[in-house]
Structure formats: C-alpha cells, structure tokens
PDB file of N, CA and C in Angstrom:
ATOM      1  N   UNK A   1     -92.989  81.292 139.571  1.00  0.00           N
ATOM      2  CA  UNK A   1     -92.541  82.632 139.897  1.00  0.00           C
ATOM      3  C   UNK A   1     -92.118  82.665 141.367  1.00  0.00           C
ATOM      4  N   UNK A   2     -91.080  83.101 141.547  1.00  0.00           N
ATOM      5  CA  UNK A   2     -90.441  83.296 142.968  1.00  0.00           C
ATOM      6  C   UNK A   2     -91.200  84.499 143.932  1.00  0.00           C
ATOM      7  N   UNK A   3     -91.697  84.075 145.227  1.00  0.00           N
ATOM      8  CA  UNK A   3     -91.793  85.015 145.993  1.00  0.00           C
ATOM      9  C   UNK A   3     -90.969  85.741 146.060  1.00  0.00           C
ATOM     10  N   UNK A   4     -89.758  86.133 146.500  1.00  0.00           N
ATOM     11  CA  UNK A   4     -88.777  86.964 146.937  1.00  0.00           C
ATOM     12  C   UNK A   4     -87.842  87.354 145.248  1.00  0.00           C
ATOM     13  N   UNK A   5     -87.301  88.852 145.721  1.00  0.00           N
ATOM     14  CA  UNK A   5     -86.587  89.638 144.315  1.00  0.00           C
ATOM     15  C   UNK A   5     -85.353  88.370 144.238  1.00  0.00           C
ATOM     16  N   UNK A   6     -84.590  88.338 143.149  1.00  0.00           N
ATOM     17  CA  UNK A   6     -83.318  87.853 142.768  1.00  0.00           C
ATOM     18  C   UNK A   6     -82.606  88.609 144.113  1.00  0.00           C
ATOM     19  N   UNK A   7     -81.573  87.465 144.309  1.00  0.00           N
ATOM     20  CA  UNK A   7     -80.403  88.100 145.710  1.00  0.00           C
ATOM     21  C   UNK A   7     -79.272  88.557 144.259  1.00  0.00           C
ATOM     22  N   UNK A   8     -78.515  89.601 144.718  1.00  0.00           N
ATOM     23  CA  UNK A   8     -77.264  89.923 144.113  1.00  0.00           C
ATOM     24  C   UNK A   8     -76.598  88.774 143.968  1.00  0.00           C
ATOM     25  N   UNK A   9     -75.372  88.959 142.824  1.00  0.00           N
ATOM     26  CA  UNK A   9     -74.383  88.004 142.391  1.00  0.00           C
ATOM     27  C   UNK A   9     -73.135  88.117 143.811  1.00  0.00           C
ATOM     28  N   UNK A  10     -73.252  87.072 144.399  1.00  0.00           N
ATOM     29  CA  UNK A  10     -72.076  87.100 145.397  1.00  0.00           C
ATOM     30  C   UNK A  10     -70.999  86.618 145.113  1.00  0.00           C
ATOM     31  N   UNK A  11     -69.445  87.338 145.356  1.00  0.00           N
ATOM     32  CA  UNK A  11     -68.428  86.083 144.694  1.00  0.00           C
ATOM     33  C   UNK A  11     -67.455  85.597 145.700  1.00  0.00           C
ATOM     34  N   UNK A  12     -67.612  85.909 146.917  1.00  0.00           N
ATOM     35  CA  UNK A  12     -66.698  85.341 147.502  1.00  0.00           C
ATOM     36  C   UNK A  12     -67.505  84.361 148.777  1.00  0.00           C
ATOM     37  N   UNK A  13     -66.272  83.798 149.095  1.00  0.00           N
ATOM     38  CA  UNK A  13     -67.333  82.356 149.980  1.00  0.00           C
ATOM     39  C   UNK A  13     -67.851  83.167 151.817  1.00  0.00           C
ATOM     40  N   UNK A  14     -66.847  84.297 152.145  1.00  0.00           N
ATOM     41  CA  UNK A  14     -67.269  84.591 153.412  1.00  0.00           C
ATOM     42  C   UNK A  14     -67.241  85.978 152.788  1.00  0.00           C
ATOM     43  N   UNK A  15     -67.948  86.771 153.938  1.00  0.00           N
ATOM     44  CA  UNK A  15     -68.326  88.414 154.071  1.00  0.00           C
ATOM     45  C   UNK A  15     -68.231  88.464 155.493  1.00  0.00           C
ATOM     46  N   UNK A  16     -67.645  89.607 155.617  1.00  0.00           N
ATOM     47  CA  UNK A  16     -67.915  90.477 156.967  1.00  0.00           C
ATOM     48  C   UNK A  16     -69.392  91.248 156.968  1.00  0.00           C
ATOM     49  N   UNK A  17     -69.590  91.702 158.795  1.00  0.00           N
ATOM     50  CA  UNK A  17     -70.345  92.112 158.750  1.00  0.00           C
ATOM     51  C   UNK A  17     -70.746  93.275 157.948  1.00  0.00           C
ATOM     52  N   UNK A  18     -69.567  94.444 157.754  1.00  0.00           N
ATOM     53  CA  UNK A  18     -69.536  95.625 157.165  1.00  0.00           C
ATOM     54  C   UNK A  18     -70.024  94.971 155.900  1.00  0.00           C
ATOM     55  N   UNK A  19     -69.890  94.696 155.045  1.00  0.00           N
ATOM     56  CA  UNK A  19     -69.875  93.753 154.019  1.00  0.00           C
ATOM     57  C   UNK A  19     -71.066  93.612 153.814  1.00  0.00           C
ATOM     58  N   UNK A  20     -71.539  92.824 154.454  1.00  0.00           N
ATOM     59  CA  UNK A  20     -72.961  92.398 154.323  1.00  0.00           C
ATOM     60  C   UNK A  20     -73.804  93.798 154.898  1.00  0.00           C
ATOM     61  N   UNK A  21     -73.831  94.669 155.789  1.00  0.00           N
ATOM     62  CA  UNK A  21     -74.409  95.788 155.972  1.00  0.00           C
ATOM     63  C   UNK A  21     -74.603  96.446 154.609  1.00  0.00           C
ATOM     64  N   UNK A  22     -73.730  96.776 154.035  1.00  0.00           N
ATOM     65  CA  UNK A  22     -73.429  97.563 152.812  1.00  0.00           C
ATOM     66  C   UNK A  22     -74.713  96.409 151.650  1.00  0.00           C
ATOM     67  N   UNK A  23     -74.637  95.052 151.850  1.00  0.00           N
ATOM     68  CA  UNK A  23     -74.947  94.806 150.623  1.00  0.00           C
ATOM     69  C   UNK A  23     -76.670  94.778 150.830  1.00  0.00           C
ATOM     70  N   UNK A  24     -76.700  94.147 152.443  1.00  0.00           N
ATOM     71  CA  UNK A  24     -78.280  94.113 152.593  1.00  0.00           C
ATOM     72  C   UNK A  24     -79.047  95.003 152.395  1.00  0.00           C
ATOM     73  N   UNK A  25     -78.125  96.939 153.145  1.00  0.00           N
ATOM     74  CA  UNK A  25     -78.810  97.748 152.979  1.00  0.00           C
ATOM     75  C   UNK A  25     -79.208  98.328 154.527  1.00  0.00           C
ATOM     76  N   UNK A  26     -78.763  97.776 155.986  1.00  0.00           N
ATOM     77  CA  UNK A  26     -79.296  97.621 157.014  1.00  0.00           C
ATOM     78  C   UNK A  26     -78.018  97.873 157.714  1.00  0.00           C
ATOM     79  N   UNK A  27     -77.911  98.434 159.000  1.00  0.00           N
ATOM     80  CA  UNK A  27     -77.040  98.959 160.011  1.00  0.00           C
ATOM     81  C   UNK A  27     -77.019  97.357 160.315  1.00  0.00           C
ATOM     82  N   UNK A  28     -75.396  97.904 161.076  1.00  0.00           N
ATOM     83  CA  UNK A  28     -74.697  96.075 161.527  1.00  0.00           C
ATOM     84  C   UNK A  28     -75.702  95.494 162.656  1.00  0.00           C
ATOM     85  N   UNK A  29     -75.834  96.882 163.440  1.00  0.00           N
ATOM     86  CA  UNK A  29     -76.950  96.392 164.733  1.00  0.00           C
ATOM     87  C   UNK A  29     -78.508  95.896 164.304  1.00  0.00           C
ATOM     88  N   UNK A  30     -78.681  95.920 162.949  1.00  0.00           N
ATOM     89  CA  UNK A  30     -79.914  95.244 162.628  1.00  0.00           C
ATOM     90  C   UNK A  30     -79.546  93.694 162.523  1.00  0.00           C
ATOM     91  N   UNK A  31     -78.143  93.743 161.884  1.00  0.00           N
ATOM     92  CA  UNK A  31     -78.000  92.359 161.404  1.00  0.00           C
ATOM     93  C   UNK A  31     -77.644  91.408 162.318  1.00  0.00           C
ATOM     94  N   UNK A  32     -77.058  91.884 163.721  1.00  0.00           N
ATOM     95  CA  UNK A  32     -76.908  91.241 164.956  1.00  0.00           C
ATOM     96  C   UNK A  32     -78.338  90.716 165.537  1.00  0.00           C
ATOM     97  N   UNK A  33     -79.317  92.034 165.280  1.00  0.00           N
ATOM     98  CA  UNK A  33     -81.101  91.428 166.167  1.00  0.00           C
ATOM     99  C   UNK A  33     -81.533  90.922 165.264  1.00  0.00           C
ATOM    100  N   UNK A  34     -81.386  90.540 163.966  1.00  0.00           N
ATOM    101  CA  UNK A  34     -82.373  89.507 163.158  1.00  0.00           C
ATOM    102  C   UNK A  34     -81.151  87.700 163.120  1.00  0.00           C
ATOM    103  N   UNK A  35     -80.146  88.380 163.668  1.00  0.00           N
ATOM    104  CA  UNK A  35     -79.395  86.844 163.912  1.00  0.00           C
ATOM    105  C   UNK A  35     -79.990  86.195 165.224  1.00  0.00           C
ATOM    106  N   UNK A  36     -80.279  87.043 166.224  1.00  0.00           N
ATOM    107  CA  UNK A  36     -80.710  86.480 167.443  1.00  0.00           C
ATOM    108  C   UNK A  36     -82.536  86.099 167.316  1.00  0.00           C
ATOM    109  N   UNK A  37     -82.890  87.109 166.398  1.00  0.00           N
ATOM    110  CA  UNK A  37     -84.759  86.777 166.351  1.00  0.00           C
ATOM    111  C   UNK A  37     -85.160  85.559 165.430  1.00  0.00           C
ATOM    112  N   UNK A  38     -84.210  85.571 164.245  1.00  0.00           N
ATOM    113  CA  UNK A  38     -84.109  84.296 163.412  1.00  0.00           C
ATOM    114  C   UNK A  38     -83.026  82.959 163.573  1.00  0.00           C
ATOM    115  N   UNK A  39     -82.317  83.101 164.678  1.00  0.00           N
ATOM    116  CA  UNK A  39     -81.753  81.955 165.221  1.00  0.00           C
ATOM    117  C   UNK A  39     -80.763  81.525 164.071  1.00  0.00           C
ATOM    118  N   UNK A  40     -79.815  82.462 163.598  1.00  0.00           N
ATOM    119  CA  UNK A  40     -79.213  82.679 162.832  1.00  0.00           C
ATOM    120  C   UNK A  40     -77.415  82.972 163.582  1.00  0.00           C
ATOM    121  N   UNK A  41     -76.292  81.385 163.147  1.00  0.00           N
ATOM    122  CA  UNK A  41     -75.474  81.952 163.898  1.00  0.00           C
ATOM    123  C   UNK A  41     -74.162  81.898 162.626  1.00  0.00           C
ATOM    124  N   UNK A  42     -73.476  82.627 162.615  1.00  0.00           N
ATOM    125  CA  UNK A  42     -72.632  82.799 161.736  1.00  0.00           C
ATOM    126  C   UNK A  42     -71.363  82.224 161.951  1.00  0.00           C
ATOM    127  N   UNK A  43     -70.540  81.449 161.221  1.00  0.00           N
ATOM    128  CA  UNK A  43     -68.933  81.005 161.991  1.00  0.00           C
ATOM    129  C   UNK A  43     -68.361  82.391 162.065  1.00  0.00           C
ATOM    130  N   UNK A  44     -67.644  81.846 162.908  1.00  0.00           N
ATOM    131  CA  UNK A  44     -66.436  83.112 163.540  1.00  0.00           C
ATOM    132  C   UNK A  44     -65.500  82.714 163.167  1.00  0.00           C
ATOM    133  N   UNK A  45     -64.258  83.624 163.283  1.00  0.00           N
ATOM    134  CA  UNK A  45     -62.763  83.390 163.005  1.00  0.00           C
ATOM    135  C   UNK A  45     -62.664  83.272 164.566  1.00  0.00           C
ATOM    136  N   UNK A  46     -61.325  83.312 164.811  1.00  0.00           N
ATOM    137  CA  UNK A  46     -60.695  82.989 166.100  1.00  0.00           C
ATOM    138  C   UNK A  46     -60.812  84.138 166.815  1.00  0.00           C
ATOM    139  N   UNK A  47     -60.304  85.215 166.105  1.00  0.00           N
ATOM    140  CA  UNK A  47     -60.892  86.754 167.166  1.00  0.00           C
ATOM    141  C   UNK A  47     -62.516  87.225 167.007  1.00  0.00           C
ATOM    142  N   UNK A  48     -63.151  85.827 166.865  1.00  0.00           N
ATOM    143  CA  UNK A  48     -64.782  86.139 167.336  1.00  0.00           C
ATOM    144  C   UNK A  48     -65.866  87.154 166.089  1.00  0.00           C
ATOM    145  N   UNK A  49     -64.993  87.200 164.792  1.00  0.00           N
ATOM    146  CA  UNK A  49     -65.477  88.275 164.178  1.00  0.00           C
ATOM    147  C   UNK A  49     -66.344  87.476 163.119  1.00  0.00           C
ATOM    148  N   UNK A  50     -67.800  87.928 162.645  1.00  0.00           N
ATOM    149  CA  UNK A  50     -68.498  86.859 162.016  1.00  0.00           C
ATOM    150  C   UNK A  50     -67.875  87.270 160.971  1.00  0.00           C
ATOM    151  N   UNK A  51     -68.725  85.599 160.001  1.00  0.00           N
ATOM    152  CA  UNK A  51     -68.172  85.712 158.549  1.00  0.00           C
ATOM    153  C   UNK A  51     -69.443  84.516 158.262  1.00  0.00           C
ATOM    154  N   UNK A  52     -69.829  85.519 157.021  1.00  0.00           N
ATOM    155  CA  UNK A  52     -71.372  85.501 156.482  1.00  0.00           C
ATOM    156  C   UNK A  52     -71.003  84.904 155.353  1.00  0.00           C
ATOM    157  N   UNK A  53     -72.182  83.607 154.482  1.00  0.00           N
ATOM    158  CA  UNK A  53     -71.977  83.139 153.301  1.00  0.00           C
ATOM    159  C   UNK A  53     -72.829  83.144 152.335  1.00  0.00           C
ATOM    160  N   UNK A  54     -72.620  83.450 151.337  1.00  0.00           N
ATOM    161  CA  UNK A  54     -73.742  83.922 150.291  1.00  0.00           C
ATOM    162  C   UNK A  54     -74.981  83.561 150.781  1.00  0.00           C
ATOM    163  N   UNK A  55     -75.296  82.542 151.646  1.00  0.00           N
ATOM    164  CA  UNK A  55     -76.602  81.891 151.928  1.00  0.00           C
ATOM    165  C   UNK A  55     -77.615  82.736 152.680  1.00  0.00           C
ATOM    166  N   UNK A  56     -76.358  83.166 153.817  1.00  0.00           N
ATOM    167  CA  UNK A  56     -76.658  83.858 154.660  1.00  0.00           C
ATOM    168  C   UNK A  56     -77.038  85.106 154.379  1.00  0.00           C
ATOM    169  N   UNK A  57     -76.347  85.980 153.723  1.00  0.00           N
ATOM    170  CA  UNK A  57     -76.804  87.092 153.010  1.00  0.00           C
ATOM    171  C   UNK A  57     -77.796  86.800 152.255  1.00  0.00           C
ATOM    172  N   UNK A  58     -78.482  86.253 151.504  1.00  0.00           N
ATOM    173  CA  UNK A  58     -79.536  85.509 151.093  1.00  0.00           C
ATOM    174  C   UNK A  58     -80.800  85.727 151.986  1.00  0.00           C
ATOM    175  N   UNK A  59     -80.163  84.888 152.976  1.00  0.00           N
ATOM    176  CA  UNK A  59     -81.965  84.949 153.932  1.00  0.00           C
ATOM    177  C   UNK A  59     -81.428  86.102 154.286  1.00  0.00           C
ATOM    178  N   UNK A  60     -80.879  87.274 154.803  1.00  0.00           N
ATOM    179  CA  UNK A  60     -81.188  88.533 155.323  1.00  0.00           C
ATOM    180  C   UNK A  60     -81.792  89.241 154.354  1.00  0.00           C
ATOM    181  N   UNK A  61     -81.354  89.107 153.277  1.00  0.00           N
ATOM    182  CA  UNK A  61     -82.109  90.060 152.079  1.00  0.00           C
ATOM    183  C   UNK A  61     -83.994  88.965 151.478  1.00  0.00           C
ATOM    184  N   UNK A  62     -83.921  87.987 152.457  1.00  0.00           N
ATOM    185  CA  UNK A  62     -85.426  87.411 152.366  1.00  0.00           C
ATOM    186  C   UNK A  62     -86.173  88.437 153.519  1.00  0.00           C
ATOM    187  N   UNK A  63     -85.576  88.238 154.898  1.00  0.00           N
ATOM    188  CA  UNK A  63     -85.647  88.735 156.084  1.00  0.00           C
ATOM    189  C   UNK A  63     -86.263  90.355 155.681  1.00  0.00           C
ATOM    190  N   UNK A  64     -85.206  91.262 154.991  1.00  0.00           N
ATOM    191  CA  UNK A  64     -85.312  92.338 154.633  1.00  0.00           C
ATOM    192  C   UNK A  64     -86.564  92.990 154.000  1.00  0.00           C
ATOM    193  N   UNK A  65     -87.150  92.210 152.504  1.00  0.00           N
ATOM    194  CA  UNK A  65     -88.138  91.990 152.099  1.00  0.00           C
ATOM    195  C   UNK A  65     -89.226  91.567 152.805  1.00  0.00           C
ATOM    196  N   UNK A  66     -88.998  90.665 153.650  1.00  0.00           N
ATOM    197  CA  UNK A  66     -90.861  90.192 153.972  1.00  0.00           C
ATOM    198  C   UNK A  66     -90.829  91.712 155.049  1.00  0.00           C
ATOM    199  N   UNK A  67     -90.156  92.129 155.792  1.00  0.00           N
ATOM    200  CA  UNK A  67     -90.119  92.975 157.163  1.00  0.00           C
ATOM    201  C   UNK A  67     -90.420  95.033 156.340  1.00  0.00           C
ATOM    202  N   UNK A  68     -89.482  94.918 155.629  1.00  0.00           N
ATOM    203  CA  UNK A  68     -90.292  96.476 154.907  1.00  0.00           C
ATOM    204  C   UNK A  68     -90.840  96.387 153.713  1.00  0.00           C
ATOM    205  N   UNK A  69     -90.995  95.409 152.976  1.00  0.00           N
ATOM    206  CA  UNK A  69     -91.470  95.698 151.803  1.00  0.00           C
ATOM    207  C   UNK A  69     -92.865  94.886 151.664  1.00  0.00           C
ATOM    208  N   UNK A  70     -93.040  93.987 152.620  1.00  0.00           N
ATOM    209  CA  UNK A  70     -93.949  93.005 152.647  1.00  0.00           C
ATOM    210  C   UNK A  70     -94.864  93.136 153.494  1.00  0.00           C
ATOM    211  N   UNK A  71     -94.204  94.024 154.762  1.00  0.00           N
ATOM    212  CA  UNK A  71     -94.203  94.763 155.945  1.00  0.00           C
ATOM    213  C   UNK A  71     -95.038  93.408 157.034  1.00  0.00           C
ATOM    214  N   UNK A  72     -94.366  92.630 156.992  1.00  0.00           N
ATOM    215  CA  UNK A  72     -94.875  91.646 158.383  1.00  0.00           C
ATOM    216  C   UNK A  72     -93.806  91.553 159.323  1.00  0.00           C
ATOM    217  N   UNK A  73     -94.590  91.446 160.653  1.00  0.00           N
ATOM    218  CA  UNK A  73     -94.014  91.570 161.554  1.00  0.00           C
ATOM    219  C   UNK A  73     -92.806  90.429 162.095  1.00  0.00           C
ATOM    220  N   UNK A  74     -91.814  90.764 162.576  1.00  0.00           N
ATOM    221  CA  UNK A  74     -90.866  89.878 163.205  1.00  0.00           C
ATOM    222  C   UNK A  74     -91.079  88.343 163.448  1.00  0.00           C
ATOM    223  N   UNK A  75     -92.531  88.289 164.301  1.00  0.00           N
ATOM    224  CA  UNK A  75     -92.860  87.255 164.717  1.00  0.00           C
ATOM    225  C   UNK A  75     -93.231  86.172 163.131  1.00  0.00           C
ATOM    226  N   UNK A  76     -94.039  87.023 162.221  1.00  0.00           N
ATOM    227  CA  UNK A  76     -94.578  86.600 161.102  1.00  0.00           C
ATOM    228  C   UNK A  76     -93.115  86.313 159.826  1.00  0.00           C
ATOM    229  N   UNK A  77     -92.683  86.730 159.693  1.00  0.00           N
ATOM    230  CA  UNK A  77     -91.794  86.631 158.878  1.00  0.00           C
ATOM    231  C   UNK A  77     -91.191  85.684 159.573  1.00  0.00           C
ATOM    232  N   UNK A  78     -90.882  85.093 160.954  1.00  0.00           N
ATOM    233  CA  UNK A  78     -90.216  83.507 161.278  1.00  0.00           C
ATOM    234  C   UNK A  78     -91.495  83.029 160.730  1.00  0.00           C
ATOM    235  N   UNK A  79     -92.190  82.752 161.094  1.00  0.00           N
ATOM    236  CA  UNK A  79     -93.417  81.759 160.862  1.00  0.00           C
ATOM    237  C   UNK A  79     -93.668  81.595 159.097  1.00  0.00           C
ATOM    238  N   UNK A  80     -93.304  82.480 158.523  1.00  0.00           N
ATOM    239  CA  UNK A  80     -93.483  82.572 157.025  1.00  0.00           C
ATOM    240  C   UNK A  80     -92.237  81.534 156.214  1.00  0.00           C
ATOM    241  N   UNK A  81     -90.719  81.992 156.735  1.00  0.00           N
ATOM    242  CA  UNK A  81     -89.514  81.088 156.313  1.00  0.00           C
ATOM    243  C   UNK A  81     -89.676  79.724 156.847  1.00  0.00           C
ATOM    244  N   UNK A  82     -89.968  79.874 157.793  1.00  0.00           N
ATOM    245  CA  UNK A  82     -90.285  78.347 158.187  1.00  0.00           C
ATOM    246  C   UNK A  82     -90.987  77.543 157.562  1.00  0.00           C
ATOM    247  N   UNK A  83     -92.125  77.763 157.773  1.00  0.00           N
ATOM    248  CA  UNK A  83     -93.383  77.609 156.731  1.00  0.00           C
ATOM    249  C   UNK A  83     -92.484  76.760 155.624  1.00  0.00           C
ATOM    250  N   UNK A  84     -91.863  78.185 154.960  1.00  0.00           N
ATOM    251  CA  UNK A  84     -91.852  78.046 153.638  1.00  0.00           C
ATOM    252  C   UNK A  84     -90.514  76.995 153.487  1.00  0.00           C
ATOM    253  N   UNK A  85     -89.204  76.535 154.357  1.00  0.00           N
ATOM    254  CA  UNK A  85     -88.422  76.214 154.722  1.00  0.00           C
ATOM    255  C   UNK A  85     -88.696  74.183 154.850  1.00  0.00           C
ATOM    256  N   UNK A  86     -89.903  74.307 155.127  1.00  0.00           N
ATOM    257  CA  UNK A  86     -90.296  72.973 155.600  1.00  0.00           C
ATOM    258  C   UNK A  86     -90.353  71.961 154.027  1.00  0.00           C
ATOM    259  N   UNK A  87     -89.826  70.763 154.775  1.00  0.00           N
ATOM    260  CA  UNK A  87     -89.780  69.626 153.753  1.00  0.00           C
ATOM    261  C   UNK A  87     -90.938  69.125 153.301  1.00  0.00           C
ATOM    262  N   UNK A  88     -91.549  69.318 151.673  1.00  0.00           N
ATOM    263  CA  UNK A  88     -92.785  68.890 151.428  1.00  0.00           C
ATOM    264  C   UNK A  88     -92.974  67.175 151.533  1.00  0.00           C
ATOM    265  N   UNK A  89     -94.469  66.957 151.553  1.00  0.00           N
ATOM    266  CA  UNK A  89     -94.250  65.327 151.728  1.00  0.00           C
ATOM    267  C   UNK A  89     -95.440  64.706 150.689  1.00  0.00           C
ATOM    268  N   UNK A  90     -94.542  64.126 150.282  1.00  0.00           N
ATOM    269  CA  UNK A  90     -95.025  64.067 148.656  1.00  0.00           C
ATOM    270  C   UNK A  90     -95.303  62.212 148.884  1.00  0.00           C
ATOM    271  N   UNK A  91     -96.601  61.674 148.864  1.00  0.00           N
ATOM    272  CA  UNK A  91     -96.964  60.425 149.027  1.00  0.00           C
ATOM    273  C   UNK A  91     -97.343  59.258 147.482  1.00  0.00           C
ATOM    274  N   UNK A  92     -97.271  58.078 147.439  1.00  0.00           N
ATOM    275  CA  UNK A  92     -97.195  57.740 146.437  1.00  0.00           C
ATOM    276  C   UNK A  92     -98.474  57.885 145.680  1.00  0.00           C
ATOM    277  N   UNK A  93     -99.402  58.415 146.635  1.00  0.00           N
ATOM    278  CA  UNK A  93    -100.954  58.657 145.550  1.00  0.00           C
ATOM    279  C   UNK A  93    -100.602  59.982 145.041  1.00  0.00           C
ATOM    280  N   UNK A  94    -100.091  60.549 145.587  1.00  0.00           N
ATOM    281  CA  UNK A  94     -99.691  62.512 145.033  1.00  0.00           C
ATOM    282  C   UNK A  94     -98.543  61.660 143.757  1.00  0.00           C
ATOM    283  N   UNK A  95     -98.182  60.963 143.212  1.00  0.00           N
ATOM    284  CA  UNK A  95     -97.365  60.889 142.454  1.00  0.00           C
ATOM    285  C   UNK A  95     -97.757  59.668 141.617  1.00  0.00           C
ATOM    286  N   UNK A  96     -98.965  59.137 141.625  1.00  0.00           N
ATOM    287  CA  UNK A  96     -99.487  58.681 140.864  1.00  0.00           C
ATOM    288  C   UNK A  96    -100.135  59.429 139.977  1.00  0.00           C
ATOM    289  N   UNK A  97    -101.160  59.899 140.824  1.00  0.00           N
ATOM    290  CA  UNK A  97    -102.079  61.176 140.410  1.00  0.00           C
ATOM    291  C   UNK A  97    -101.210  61.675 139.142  1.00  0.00           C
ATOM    292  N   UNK A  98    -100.858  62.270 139.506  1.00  0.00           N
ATOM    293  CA  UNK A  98     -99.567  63.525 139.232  1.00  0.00           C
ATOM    294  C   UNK A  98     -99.208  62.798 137.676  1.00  0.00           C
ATOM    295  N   UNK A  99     -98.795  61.633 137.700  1.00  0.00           N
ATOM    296  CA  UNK A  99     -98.603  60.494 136.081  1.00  0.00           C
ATOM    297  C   UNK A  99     -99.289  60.286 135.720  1.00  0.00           C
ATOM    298  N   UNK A 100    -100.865  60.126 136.217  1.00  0.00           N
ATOM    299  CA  UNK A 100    -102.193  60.004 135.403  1.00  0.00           C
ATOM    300  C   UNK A 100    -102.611  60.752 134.070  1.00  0.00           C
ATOM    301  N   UNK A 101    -102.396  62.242 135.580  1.00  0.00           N
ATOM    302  CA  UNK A 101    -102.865  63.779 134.394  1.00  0.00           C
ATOM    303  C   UNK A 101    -101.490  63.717 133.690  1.00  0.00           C
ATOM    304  N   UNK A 102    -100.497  63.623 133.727  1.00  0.00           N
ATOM    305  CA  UNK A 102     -99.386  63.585 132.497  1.00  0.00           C
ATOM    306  C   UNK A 102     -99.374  62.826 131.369  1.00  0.00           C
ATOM    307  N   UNK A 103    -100.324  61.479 131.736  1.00  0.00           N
ATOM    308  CA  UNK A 103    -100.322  60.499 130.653  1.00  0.00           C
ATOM    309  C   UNK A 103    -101.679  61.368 130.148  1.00  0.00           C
ATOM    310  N   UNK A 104    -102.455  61.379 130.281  1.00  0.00           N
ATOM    311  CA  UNK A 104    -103.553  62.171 129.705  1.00  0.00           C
ATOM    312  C   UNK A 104    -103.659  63.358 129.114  1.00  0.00           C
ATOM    313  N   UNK A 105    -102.807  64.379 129.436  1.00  0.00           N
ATOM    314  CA  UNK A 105    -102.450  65.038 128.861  1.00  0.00           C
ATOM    315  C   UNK A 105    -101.848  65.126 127.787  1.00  0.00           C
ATOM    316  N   UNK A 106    -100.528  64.121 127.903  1.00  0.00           N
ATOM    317  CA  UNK A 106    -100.402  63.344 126.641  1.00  0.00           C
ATOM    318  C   UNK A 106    -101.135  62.690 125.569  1.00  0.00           C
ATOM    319  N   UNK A 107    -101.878  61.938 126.115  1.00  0.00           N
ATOM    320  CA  UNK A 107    -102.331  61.324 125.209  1.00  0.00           C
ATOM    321  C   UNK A 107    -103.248  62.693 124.551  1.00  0.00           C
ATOM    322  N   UNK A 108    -104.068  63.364 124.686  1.00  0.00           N
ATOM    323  CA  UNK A 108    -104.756  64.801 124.355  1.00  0.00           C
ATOM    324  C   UNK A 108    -103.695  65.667 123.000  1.00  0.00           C
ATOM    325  N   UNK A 109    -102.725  65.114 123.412  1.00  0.00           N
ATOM    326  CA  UNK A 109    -101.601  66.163 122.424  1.00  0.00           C
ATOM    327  C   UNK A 109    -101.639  65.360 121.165  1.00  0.00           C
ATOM    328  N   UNK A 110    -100.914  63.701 121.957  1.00  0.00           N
ATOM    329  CA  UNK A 110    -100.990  62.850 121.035  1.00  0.00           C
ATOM    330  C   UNK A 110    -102.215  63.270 119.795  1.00  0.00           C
ATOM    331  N   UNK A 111    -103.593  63.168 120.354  1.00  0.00           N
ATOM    332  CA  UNK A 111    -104.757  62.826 119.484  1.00  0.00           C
ATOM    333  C   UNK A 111    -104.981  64.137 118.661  1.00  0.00           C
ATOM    334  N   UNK A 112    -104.473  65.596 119.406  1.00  0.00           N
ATOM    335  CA  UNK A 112    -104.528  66.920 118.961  1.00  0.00           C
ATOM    336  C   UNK A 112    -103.639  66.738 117.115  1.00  0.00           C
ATOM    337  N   UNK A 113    -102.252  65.979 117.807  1.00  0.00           N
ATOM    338  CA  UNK A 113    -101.470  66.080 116.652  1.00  0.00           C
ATOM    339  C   UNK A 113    -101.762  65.531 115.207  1.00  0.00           C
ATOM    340  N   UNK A 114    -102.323  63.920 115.803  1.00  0.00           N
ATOM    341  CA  UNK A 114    -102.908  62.977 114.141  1.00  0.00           C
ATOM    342  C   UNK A 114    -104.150  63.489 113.460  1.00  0.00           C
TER     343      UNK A 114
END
C-alpha cells in the first residue's frame, strides 16, 4: 500500500507554473518556496520561465500531502522524502534468507496440496 494518494493522470511532458498551481492546488509563490526549501530546480526556456514534468508535479503533490494533510513540518517532510528517496541495500544474506522462507513456503503448499 502506498503512502501518498495516486498523483493525477498527466499528459503532457512540460507544465508551466500556472499549470501546475492549478493542478497542485497551491499559489505560484508556494511553489517557488518549496523549490528553494526542497532543492528543487526546474529547466527553463530561454526567457527564464520554468517548465515542470510530471515528476515534478508529483513530488509537489507528495510535498503537499505530508505538509497539510500529514501536517509535518518543512524541515520534516525533507527528512521524510529523503529518507524515503534513499537507495535500499539489500546484502547477499538478506537474499538468501529471503529464498529460504520462499523455498519453505513452498515446499508447505507443496505438502498442503498432496
């Protein structure tokens, strides 16, 4: 089960800010201070104007959720994506293990079935 709601169906590859205001739900000037508090930088076109990608709209509507609905603070909600962001490290005893209880389990079904 997923922490965070389903993000909307996005269909195009960039969004403006208006764009993304409208879809997150949040004034543009929110979406400028959670780019600078979450280290979040968007490509620009040539006249400097961002352009947001489904991804991105993505973590703002994560951003959005942990901050009013989850209600943790600024500082906590980095520490939470991150957290949660980080590469697990999966060692060859965690993946032995892991084939042991599968063979055993198996075999349990196996013996359930004859």
């Amino acid at each position: 089960m997923a922490f965070f709601p389903d993000p909307p169906r996005l269909s195009k590859l960039y969004y403006r800010i208006g764009e993304v205001s409208e879809i997150v739900g949040v004034p543009r000037s929110v979406l400028r201070f959670w780019e600078s508090e979450f280290s979040l930088e968007p490509p620009r076109t040539d006249s400097k104007q961002r352009l947001y990608r489904p991804s991105e709209i993505e973590h703002f509507l994560k951003i959005k959720y942990l901050l009013y609905t989850q209600k943790f603070t600024i500082s906590g909600a980095r520490q939470f994506l991150m957290k949660r962001n980080k590469p697990v490290e999966i060692t060859a005893l965690d993946v032995e293990t892991f084939l042991q209880e599968v063979k055993t389990e198996l075999l349990e079904i196996r013996h359930l079935l004859s």
